[in-house]
C-alpha atoms as a PDB file:
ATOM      1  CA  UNK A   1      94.461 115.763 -75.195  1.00  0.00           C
ATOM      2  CA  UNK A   2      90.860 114.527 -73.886  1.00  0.00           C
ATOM      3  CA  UNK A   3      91.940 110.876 -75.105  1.00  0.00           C
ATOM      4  CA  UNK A   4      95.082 111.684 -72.606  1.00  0.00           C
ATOM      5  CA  UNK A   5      93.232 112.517 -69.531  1.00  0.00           C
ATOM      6  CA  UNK A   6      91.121 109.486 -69.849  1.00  0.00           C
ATOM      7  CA  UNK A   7      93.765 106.732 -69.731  1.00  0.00           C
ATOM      8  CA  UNK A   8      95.437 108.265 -67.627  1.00  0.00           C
ATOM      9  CA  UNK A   9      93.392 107.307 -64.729  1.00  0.00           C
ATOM     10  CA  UNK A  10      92.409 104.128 -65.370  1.00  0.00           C
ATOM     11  CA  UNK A  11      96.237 103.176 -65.785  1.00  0.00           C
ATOM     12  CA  UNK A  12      96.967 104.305 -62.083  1.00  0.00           C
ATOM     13  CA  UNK A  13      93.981 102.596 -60.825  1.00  0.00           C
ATOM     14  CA  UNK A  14      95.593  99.157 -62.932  1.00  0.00           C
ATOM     15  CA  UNK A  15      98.503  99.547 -61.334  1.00  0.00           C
ATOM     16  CA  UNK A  16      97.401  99.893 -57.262  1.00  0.00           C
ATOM     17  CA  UNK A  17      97.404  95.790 -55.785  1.00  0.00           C
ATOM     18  CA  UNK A  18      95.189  94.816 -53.501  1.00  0.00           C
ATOM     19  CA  UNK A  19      96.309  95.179 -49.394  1.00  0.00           C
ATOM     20  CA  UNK A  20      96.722  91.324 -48.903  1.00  0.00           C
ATOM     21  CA  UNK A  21      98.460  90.832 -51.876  1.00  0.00           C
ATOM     22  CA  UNK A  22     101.189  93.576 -51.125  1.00  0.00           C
ATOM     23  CA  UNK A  23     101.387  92.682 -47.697  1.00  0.00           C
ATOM     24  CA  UNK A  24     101.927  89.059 -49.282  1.00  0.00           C
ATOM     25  CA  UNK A  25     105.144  90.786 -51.221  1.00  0.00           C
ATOM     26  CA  UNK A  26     106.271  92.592 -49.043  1.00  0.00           C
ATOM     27  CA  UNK A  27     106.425  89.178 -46.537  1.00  0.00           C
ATOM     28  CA  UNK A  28     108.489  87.321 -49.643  1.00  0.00           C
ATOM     29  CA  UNK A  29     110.938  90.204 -50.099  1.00  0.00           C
ATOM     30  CA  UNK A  30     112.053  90.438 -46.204  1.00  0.00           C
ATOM     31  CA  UNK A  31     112.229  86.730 -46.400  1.00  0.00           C
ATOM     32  CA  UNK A  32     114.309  86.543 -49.532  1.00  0.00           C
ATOM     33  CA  UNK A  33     117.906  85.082 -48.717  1.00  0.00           C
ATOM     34  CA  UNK A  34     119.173  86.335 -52.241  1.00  0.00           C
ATOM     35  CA  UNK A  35     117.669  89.990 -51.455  1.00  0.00           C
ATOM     36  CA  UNK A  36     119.056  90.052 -47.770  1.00  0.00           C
ATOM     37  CA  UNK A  37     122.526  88.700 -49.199  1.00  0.00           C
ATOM     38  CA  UNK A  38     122.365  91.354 -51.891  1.00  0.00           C
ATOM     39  CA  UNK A  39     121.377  94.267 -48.666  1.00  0.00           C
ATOM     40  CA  UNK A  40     124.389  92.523 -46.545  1.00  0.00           C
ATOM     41  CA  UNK A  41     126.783  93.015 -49.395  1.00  0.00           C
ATOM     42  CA  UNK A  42     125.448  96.532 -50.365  1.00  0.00           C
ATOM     43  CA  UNK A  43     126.089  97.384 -46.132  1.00  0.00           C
ATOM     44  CA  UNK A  44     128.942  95.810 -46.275  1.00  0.00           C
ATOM     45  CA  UNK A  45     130.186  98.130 -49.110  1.00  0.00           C
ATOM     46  CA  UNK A  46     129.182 101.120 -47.191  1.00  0.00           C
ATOM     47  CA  UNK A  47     131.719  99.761 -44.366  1.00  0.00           C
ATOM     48  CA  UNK A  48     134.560  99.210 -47.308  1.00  0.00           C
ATOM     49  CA  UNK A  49     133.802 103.047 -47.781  1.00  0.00           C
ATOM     50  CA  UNK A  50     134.553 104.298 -44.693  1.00  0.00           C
ATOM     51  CA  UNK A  51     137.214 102.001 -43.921  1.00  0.00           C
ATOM     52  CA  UNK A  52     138.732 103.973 -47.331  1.00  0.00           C
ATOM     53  CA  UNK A  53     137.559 107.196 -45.614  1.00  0.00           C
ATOM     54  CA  UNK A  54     139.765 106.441 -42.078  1.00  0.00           C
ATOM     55  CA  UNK A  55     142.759 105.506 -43.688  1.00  0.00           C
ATOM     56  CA  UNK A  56     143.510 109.387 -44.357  1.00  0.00           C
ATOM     57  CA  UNK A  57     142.775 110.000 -40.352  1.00  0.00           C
ATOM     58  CA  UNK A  58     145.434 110.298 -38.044  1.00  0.00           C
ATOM     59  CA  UNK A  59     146.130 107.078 -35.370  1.00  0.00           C
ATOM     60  CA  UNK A  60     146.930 108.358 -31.803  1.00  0.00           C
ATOM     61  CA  UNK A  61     149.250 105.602 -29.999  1.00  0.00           C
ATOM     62  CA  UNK A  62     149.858 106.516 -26.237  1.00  0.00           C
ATOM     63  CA  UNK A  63     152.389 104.109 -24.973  1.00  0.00           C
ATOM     64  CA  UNK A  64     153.246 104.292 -20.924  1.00  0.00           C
ATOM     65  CA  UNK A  65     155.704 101.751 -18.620  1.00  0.00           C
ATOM     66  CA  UNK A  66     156.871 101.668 -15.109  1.00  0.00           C
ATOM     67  CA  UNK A  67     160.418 100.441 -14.183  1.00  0.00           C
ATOM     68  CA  UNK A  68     161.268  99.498 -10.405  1.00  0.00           C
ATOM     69  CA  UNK A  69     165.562  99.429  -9.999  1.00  0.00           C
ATOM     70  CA  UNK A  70     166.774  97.778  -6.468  1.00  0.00           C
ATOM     71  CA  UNK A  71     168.928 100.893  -6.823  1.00  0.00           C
ATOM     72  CA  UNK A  72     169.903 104.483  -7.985  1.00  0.00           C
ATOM     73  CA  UNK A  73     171.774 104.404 -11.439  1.00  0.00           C
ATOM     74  CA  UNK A  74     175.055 106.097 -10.635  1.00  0.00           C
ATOM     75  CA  UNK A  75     178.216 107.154 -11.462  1.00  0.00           C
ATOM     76  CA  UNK A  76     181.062 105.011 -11.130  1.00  0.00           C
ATOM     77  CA  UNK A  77     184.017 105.725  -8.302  1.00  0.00           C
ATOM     78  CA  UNK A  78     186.602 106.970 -10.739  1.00  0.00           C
ATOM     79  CA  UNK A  79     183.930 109.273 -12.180  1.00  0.00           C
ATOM     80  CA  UNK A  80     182.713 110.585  -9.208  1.00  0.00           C
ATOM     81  CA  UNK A  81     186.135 111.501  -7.589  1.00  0.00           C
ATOM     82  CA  UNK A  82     186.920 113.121 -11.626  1.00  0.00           C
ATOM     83  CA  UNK A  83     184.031 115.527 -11.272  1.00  0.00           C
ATOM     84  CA  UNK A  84     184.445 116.683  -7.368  1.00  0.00           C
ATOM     85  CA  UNK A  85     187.926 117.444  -8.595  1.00  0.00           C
ATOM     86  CA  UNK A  86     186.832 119.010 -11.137  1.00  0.00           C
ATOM     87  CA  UNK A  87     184.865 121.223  -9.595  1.00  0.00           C
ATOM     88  CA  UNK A  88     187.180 121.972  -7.048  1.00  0.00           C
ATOM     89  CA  UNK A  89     189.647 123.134  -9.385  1.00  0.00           C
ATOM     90  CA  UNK A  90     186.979 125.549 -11.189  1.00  0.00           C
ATOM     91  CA  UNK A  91     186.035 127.134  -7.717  1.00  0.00           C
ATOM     92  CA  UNK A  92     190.019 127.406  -7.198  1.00  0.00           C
ATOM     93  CA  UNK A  93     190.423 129.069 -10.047  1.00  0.00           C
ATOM     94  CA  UNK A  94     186.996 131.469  -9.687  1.00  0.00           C
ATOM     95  CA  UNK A  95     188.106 132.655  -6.288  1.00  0.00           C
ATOM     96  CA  UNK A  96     191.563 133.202  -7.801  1.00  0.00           C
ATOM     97  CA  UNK A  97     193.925 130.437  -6.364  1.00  0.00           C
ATOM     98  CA  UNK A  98     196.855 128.891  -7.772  1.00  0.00           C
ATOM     99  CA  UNK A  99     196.391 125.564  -9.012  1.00  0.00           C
ATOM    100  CA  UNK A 100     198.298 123.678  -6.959  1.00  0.00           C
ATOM    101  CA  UNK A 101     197.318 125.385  -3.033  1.00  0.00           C
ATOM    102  CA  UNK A 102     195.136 123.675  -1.196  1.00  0.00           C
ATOM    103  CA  UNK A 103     191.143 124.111  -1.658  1.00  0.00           C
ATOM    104  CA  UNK A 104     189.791 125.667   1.383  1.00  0.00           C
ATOM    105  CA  UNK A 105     187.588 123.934   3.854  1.00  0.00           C
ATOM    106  CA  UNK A 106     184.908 126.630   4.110  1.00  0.00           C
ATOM    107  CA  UNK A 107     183.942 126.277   0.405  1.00  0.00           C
ATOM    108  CA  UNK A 108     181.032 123.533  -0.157  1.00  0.00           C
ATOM    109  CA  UNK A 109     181.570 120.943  -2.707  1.00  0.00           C
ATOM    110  CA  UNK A 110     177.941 119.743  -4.420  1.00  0.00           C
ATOM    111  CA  UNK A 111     177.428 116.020  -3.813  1.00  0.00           C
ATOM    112  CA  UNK A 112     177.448 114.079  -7.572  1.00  0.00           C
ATOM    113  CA  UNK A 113     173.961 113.421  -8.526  1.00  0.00           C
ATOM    114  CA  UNK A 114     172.675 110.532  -8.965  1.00  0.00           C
ATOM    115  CA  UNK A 115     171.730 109.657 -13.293  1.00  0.00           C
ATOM    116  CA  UNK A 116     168.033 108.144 -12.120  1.00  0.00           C
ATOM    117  CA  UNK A 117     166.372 107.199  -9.248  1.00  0.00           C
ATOM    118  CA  UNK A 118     164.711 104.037  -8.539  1.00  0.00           C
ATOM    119  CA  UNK A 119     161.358 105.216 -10.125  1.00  0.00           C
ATOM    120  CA  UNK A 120     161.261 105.188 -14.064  1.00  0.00           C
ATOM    121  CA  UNK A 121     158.436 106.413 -15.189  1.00  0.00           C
ATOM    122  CA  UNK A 122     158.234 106.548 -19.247  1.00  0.00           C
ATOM    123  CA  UNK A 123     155.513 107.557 -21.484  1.00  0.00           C
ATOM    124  CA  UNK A 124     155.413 107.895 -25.360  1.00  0.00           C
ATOM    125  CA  UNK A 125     153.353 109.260 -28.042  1.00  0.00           C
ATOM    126  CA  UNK A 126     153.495 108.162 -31.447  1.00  0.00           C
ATOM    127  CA  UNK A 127     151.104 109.791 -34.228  1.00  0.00           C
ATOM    128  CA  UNK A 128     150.780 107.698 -37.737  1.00  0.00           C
ATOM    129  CA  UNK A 129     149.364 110.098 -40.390  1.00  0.00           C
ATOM    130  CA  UNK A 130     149.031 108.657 -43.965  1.00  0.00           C
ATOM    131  CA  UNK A 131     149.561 111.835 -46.289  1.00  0.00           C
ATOM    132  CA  UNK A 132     149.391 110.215 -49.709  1.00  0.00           C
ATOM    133  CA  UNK A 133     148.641 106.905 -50.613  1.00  0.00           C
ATOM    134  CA  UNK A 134     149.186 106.846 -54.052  1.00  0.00           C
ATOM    135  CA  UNK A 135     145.841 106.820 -55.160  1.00  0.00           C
ATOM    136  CA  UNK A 136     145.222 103.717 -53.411  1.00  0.00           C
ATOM    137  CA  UNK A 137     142.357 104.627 -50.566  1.00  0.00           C
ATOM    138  CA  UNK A 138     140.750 106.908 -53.036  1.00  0.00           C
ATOM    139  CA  UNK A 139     140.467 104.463 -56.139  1.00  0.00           C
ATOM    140  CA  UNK A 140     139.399 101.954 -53.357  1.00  0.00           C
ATOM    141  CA  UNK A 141     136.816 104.667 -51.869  1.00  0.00           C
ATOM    142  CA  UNK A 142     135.197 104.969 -55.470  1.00  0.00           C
ATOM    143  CA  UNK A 143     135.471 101.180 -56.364  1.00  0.00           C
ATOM    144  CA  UNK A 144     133.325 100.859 -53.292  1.00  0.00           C
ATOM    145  CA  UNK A 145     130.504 103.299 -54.142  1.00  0.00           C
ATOM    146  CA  UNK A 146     130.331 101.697 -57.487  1.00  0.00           C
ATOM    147  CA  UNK A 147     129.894  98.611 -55.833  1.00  0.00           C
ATOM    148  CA  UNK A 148     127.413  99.614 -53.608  1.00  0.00           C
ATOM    149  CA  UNK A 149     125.231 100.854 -55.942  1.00  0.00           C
ATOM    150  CA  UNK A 150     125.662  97.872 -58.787  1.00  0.00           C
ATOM    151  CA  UNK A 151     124.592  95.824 -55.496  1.00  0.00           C
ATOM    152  CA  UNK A 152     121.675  98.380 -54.777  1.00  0.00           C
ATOM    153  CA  UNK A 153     120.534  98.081 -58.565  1.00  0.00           C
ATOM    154  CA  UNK A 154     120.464  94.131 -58.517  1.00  0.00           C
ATOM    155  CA  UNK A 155     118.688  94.370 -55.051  1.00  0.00           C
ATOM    156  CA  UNK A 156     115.978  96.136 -56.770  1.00  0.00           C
ATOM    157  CA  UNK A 157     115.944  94.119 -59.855  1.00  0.00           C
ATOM    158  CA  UNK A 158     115.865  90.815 -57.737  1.00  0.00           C
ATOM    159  CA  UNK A 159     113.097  92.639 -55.626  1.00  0.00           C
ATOM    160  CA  UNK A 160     110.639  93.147 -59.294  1.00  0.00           C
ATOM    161  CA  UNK A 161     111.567  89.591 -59.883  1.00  0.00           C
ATOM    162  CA  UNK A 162     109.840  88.766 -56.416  1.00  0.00           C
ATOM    163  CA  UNK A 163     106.868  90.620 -56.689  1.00  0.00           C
ATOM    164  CA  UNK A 164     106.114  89.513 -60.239  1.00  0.00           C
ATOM    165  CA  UNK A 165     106.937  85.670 -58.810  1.00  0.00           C
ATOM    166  CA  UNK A 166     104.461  86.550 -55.861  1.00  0.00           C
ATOM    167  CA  UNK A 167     101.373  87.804 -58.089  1.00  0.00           C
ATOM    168  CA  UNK A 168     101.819  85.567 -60.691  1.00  0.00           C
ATOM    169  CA  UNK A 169     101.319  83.249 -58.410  1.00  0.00           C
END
């Protein structure tokens, strides 16, 4: 136990570097191409996660147009004249006359609307929801984490390899 408590110490004083010499490392590790590649690919995993993550989210697509017409859509002639006699001959028969008197002048006839007016205004909203993708986002969300941290694990190998390169040196 006493033998213990004596190496102890003078192991953790072995291991602490000198200032310059881990300011020197820590200059060769954020100038590393292979470690920044290996950080890039590792941040670029994180994106392939949530990119995984969004494809369960709902898309929102709001779609709008305007249409000008020179003029009214409308009924044709035949059409028109079939639906003022038409009405005519419901009125007739509401106020009880025979079919074939004549209508009465007093009685207003509603004019035949018109089926759209100049103006078209349309809108639209469409909603695209994936529900299941057969395992695909999921398997591709936990490929991705995997990934990530194999990449974080190299990182840090590649970083030891550094530092040892560094004091060796």
């Amino acid at each position: 136990m006493i033998v213990l408590a004596t190496v102890l110490p003078s192991e953790i004083k072995a291991q602490q570097l000198d200032p310059i010499l881990k300011g020197l490392i820590n200059k060769g590790l954020n100038k590393s191409h292979i470690l920044n590649s290996k950080r890039m690919d590792a941040d670029q995993s994180k994106v392939d996660q949530q990119l995984a993550k969004s494809v369960f989210l709902p898309k929102i697509t709001l779609n709008g147009s305007y249409t000008y017409l020179n003029d009214d859509i409308t009924f044709d002639e035949n059409t028109r004249t079939l639906l003022t006699e038409t009405q005519n001959l419901v009125i007739k028969d509401a106020v009880g006359l025979p079919f074939n008197s004549t209508f009465p002048n007093t009685i207003p006839l509603r004019e035949v609307p018109v089926l759209q007016t100049q103006n078209i205004l349309r809108s639209s909203v469409d909603v695209d929801w994936v529900l299941f993708s057969g395992l695909e986002a999921s398997n591709a969300l936990q490929a991705s984490k995997h990934k990530e941290a194999s990449l974080n694990y190299v990182g840090m190998a590649e970083e030891d390899k550094i530092a040892l390169q560094i004091i060796e040196t």
